[in-house]
N, C-alpha and C. Protein backbone atom coordinates (compact mmCIF):
# COMPACT_ATOMS: atom_id res chain seq x y z
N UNK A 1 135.67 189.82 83.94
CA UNK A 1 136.19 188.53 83.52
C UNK A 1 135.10 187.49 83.76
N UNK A 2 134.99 186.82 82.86
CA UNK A 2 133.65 185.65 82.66
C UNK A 2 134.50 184.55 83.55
N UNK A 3 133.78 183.71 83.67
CA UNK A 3 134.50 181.94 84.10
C UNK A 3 135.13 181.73 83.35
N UNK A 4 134.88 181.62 81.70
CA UNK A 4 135.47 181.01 80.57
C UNK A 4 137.01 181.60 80.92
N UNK A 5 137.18 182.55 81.44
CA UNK A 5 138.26 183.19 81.34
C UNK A 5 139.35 183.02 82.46
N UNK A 6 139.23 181.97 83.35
CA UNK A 6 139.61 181.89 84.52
C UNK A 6 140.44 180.21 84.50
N UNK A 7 141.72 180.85 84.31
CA UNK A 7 142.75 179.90 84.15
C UNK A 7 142.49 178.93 85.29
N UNK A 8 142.47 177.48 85.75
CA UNK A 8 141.80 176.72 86.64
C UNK A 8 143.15 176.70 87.31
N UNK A 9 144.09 175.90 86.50
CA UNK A 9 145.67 175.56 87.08
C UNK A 9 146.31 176.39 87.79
N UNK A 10 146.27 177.65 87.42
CA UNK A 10 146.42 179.20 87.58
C UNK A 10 146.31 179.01 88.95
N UNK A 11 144.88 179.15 89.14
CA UNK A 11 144.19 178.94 90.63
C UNK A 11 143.98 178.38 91.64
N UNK A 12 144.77 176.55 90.59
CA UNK A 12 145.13 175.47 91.68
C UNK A 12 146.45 175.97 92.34
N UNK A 13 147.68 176.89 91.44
CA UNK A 13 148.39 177.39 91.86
C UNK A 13 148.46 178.21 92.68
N UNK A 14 147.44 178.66 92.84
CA UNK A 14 147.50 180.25 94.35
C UNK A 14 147.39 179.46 95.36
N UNK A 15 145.85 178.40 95.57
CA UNK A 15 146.19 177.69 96.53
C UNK A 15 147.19 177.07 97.12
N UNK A 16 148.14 176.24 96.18
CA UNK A 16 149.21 175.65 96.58
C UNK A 16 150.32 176.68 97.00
N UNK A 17 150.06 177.97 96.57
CA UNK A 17 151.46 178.82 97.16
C UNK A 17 151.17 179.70 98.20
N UNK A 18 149.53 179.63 99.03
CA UNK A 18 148.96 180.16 100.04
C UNK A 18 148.90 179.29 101.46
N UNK A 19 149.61 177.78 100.79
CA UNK A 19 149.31 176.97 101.70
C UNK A 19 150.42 176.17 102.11
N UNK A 20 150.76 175.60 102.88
CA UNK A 20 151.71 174.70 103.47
C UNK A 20 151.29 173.42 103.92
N UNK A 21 149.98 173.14 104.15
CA UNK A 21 149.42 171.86 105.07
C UNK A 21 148.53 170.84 104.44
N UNK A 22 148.69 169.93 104.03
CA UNK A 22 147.22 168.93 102.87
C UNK A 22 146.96 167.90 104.21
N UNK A 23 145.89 167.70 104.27
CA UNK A 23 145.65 166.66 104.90
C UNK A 23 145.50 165.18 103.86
N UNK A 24 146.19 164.54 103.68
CA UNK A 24 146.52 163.49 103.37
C UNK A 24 145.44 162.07 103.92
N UNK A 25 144.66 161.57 102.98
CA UNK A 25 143.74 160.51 103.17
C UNK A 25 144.28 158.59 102.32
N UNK A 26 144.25 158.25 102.90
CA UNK A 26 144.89 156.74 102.33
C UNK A 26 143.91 155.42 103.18
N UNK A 27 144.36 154.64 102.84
CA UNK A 27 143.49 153.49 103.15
C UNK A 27 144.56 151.71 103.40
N UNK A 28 144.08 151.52 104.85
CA UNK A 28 145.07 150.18 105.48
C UNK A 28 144.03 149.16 105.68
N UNK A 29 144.44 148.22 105.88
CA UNK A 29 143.56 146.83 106.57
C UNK A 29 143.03 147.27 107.52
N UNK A 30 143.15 148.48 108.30
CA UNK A 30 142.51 148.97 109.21
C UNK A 30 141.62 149.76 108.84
N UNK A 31 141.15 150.35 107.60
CA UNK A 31 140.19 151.12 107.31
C UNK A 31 141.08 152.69 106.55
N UNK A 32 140.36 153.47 106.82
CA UNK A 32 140.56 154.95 106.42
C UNK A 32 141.39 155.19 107.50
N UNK A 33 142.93 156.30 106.72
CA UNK A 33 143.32 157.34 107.78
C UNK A 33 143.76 158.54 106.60
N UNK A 34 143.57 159.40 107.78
CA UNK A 34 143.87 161.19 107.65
C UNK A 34 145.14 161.38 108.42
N UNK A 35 146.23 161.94 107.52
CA UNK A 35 147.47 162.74 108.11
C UNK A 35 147.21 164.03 107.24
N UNK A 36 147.89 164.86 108.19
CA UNK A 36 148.17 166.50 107.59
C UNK A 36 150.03 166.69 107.38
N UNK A 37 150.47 166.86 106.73
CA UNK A 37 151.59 166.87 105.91
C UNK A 37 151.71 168.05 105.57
N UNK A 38 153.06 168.40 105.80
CA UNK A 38 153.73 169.84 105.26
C UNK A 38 154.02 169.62 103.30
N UNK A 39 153.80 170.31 102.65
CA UNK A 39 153.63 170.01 101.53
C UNK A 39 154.62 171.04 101.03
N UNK A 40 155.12 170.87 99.52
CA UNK A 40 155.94 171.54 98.32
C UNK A 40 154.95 170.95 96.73
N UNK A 41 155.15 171.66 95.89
CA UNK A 41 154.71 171.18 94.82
C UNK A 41 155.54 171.56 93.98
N UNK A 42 155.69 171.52 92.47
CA UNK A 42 156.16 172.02 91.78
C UNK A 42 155.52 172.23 90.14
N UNK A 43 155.68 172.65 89.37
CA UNK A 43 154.90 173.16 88.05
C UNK A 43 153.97 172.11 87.44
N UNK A 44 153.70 171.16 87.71
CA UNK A 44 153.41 170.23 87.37
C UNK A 44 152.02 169.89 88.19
N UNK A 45 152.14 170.33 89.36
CA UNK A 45 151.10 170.67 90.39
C UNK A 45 151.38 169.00 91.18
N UNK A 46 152.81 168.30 91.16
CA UNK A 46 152.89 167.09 92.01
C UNK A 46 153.13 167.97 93.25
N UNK A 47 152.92 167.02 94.18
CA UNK A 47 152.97 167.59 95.62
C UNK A 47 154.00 166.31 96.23
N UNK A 48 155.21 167.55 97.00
CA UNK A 48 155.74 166.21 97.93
C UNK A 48 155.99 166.16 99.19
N UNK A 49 156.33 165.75 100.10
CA UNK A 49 156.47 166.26 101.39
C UNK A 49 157.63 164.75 102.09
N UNK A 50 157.62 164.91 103.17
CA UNK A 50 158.83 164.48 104.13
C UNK A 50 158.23 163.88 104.90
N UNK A 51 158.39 162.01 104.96
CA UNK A 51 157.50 161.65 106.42
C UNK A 51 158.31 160.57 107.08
N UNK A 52 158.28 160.06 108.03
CA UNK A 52 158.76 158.60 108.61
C UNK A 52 158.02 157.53 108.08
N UNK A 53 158.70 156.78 107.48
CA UNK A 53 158.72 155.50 106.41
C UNK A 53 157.57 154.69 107.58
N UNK A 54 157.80 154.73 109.44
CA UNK A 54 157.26 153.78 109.76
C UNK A 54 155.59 154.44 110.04
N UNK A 55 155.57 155.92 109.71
CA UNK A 55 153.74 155.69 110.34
C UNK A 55 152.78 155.25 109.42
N UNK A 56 151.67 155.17 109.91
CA UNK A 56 150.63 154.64 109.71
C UNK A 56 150.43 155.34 108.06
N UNK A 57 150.23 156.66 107.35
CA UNK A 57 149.92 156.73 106.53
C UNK A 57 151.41 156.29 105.46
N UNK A 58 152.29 156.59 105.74
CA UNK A 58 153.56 156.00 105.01
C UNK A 58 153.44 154.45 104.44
N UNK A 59 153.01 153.52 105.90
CA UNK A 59 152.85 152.27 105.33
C UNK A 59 151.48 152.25 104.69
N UNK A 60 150.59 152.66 104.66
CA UNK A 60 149.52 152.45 103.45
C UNK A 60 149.88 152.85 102.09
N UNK A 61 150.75 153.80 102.07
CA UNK A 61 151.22 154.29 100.83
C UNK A 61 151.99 152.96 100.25
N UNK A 62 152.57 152.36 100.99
CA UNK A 62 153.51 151.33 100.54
C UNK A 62 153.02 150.34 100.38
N UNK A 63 152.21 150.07 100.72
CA UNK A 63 151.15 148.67 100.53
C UNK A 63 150.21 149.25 99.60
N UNK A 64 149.89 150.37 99.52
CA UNK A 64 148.37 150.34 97.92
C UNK A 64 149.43 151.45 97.14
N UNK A 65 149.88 153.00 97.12
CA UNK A 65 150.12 153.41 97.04
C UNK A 65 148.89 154.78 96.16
N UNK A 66 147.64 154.31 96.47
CA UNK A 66 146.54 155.24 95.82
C UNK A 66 146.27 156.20 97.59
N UNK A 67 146.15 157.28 97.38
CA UNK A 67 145.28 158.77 97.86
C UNK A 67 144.72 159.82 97.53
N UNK A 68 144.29 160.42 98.63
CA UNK A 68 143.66 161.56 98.46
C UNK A 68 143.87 162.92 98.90
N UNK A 69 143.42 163.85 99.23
CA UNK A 69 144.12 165.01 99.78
C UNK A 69 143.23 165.81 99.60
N UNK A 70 143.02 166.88 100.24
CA UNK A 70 142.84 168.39 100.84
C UNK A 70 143.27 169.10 101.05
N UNK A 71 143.46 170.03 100.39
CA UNK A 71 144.25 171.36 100.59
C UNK A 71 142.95 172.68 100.70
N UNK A 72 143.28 173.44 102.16
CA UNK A 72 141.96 174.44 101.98
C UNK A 72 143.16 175.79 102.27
N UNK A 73 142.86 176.64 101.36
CA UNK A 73 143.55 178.06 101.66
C UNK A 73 142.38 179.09 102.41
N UNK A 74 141.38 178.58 102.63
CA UNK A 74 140.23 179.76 103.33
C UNK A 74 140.71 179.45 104.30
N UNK A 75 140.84 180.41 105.16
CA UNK A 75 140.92 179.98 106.92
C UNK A 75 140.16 181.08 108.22
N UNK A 76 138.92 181.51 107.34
CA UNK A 76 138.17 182.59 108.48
C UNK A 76 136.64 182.25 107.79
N UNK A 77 135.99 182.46 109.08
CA UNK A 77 134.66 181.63 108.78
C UNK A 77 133.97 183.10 108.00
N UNK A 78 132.73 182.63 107.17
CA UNK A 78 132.31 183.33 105.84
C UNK A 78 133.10 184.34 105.16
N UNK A 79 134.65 183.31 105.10
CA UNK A 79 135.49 183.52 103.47
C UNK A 79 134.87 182.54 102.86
N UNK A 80 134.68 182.93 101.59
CA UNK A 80 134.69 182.00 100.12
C UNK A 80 135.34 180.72 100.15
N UNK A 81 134.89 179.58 100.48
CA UNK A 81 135.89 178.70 99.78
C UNK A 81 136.78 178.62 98.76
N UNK A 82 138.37 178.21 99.11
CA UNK A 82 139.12 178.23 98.20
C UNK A 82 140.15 176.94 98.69
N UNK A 83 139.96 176.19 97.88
CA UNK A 83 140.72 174.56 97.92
C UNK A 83 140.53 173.90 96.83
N UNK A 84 141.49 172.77 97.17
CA UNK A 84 141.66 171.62 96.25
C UNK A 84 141.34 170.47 97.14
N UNK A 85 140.77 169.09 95.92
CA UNK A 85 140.39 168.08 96.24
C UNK A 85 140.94 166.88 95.11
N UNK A 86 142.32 166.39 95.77
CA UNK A 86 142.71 165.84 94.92
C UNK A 86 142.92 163.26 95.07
N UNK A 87 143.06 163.28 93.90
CA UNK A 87 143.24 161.86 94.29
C UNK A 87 144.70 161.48 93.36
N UNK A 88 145.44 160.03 93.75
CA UNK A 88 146.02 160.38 92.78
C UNK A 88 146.77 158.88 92.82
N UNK A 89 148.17 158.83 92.67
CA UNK A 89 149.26 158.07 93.12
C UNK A 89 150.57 158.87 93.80
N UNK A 90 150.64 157.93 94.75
CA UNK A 90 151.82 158.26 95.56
C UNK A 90 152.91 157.75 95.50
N UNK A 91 154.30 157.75 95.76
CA UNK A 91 155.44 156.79 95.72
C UNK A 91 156.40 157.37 96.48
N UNK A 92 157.25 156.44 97.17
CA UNK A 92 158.06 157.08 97.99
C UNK A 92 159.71 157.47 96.97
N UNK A 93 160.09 158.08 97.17
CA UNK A 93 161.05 158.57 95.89
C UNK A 93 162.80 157.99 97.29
N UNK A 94 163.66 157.66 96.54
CA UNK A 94 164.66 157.27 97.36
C UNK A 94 165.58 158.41 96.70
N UNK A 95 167.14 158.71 97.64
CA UNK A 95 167.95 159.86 97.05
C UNK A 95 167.49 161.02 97.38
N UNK A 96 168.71 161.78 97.74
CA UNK A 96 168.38 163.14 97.84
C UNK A 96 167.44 164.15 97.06
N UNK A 97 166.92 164.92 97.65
CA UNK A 97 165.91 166.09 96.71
C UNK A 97 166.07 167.12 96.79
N UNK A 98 167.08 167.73 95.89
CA UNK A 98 167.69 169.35 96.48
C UNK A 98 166.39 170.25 96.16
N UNK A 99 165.62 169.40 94.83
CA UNK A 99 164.64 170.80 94.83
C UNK A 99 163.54 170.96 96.00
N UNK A 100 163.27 169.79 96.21
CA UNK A 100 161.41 169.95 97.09
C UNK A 100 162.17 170.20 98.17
N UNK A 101 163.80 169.84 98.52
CA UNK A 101 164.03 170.42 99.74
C UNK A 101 164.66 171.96 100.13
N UNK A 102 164.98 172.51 98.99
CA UNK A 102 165.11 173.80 98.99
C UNK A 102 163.64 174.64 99.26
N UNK A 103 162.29 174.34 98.57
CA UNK A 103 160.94 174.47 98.63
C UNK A 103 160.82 174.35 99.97
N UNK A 104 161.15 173.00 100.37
CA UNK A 104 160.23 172.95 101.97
C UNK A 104 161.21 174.18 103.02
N UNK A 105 162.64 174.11 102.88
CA UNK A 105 162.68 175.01 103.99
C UNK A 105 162.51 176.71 103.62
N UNK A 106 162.13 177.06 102.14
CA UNK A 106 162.01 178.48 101.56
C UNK A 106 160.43 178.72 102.20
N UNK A 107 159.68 177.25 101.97
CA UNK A 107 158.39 177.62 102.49
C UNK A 107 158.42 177.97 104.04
N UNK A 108 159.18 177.38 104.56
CA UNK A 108 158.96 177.59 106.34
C UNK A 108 159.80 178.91 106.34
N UNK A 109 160.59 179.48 105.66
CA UNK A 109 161.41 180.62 106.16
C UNK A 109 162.80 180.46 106.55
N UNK A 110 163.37 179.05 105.81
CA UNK A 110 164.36 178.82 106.88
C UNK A 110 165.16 179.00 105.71
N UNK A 111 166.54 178.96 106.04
CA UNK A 111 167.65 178.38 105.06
C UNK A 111 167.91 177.27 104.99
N UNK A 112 168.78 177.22 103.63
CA UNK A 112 169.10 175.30 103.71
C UNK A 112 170.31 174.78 104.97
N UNK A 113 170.48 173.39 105.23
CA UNK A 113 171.77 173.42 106.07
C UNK A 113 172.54 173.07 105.41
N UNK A 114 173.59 172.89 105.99
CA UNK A 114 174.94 172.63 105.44
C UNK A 114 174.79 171.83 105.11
N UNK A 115 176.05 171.25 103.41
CA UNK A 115 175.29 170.14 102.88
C UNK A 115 175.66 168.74 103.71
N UNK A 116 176.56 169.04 104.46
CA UNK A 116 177.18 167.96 105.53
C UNK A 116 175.81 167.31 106.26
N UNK A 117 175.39 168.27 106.62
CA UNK A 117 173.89 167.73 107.41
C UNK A 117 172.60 167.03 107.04
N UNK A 118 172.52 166.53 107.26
CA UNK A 118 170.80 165.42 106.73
C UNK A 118 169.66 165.68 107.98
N UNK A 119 168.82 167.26 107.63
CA UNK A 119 168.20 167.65 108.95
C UNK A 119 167.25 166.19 108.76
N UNK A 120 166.87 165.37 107.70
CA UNK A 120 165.80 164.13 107.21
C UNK A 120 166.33 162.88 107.60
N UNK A 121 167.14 162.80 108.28
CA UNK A 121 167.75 161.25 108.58
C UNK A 121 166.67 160.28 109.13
N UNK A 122 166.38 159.50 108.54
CA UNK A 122 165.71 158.31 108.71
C UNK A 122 164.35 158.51 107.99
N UNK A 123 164.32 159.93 107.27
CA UNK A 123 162.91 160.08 106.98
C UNK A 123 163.22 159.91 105.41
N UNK A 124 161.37 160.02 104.64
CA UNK A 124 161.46 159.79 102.88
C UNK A 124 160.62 160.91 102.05
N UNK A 125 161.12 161.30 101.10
CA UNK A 125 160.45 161.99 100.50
C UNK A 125 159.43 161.10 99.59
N UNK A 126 158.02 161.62 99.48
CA UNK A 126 156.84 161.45 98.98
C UNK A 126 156.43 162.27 97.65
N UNK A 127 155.87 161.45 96.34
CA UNK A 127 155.54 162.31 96.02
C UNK A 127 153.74 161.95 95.40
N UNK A 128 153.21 163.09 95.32
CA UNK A 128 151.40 162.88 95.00
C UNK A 128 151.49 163.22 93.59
N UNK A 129 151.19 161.95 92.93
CA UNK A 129 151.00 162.58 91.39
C UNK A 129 149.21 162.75 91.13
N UNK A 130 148.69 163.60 90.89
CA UNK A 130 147.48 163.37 91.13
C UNK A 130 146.72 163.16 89.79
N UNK A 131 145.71 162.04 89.29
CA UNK A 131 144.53 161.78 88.29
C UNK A 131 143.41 162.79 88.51
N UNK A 132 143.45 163.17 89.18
CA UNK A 132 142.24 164.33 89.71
C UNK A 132 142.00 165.17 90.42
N UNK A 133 142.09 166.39 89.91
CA UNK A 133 141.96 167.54 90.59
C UNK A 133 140.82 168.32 90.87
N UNK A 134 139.96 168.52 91.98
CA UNK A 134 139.06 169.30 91.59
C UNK A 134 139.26 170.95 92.79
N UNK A 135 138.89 171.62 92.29
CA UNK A 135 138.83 173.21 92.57
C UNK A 135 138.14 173.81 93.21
N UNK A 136 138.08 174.27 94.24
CA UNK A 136 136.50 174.47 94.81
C UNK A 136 136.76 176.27 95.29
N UNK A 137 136.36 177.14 94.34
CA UNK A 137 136.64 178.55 94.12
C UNK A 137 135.40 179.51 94.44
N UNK A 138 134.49 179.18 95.87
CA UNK A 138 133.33 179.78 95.63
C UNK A 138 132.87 181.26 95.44
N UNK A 139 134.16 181.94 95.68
CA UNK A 139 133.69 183.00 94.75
C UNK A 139 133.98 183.59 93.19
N UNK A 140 134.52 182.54 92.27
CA UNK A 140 133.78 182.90 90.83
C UNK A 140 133.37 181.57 90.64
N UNK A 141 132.85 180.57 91.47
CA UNK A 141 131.65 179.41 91.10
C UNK A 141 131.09 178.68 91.85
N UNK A 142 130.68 179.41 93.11
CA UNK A 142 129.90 179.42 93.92
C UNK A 142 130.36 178.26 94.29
N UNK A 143 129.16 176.70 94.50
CA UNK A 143 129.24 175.70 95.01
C UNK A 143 130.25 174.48 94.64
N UNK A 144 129.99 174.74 93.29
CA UNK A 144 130.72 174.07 92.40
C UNK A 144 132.15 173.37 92.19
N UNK A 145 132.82 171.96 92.39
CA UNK A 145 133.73 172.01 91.97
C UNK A 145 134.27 172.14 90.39
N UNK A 146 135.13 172.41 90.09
CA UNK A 146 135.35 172.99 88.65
C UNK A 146 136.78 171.19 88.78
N UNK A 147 136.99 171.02 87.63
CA UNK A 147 137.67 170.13 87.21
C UNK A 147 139.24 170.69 86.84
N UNK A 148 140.10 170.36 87.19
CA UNK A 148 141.70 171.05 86.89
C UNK A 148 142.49 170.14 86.07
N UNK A 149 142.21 170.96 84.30
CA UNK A 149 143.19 170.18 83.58
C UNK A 149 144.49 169.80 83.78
C-alpha cells in the first residue's frame, strides 16, 4: 500500500479509539494553559468531554472559545509516532448528552447509571470542533505531519 492509499480520517480514527486522554491547550489573561481531559468523539471526528464550568481551562473557553489539543496514541519509547494535532472551536453545549455520555462511560468500562442519577452534577459538556487537523503517523510518513480532510 502506497501513501496515496492511506485513508488519513481512517487513521485520525484509530487514534481517537486507542485513546482516552487530549491534553487540551487554550489561552487566558494569564497566558497559556494545558489541561488533559478524558475525551469521546464521534464520526465527525468532534471531540467532547466533561469539565467544571469553574477551572481555569473551562473559563478560557468561555471568554475566547478558540484551542488546541494533543492526542498521542504511542506510549513506549522508540514506537513510531502516532497522534493528532488539532486546533479548533470549542463551546460549552447545555442539556443532557445521552450519546457522548454513553461513549464516556463505554470508554472507561463502566455502565450507564440510572437515569435518576446525574453522576455530572454541576459539571458541562464540551465540545472541540476542530479547523485543523494534523496527523503525525511516523511509520507510513516518517516526520511529517500529513493534513486530515
Amino acid at each position: 500500500m502506497g501513501f496515496m492509499d492511506i485513508d488519513l480520517r481512517a487513521r485520525a480514527k484509530e487514534v481517537l479509539a486507542q485513546t482516552h486522554v487530549m491534553t487540551l491547550a487554550v489561552h487566558d489573561e494569564a497566558g497559556v494553559w494545558a489541561a488533559d481531559v478524558i475525551f469521546v468523539y464521534d464520526d465527525e471526528l468532534r471531540l467532547y468531554w466533561i469539565s467544571d464550568p469553574d477551572t481555569r481551562h473551562s473559563r478560557a473557553i468561555e471568554a475566547d472559545g478558540e484551542a488546541a489539543a494533543t492526542i498521542t496514541a504511542s506510549t513506549k519509547s522508540k514506537e513510531p509516532d502516532f497522534g493528532l494535532q488539532l486546533a479548533g472551536k470549542v463551546q460549552r453545549l447545555s442539556g443532557p448528552r445521552p450519546e457522548p455520555m454513553a461513549k464516556h462511560f463505554g470508554k472507561r468500562g463502566r455502565s450507564l447509571p440510572e437515569e435518576s442519577e446525574n453522576p455530572f452534577e454541576g459539571l458541562a459538556w464540551y465540545e472541540f470542533e476542530s479547523h485543523t487537523i494534523h496527523l503525525i503517523d511516523e511509520a507510513n510518513f516518517g516526520f511529517g505531519a500529513q493534513n486530515v480532510p
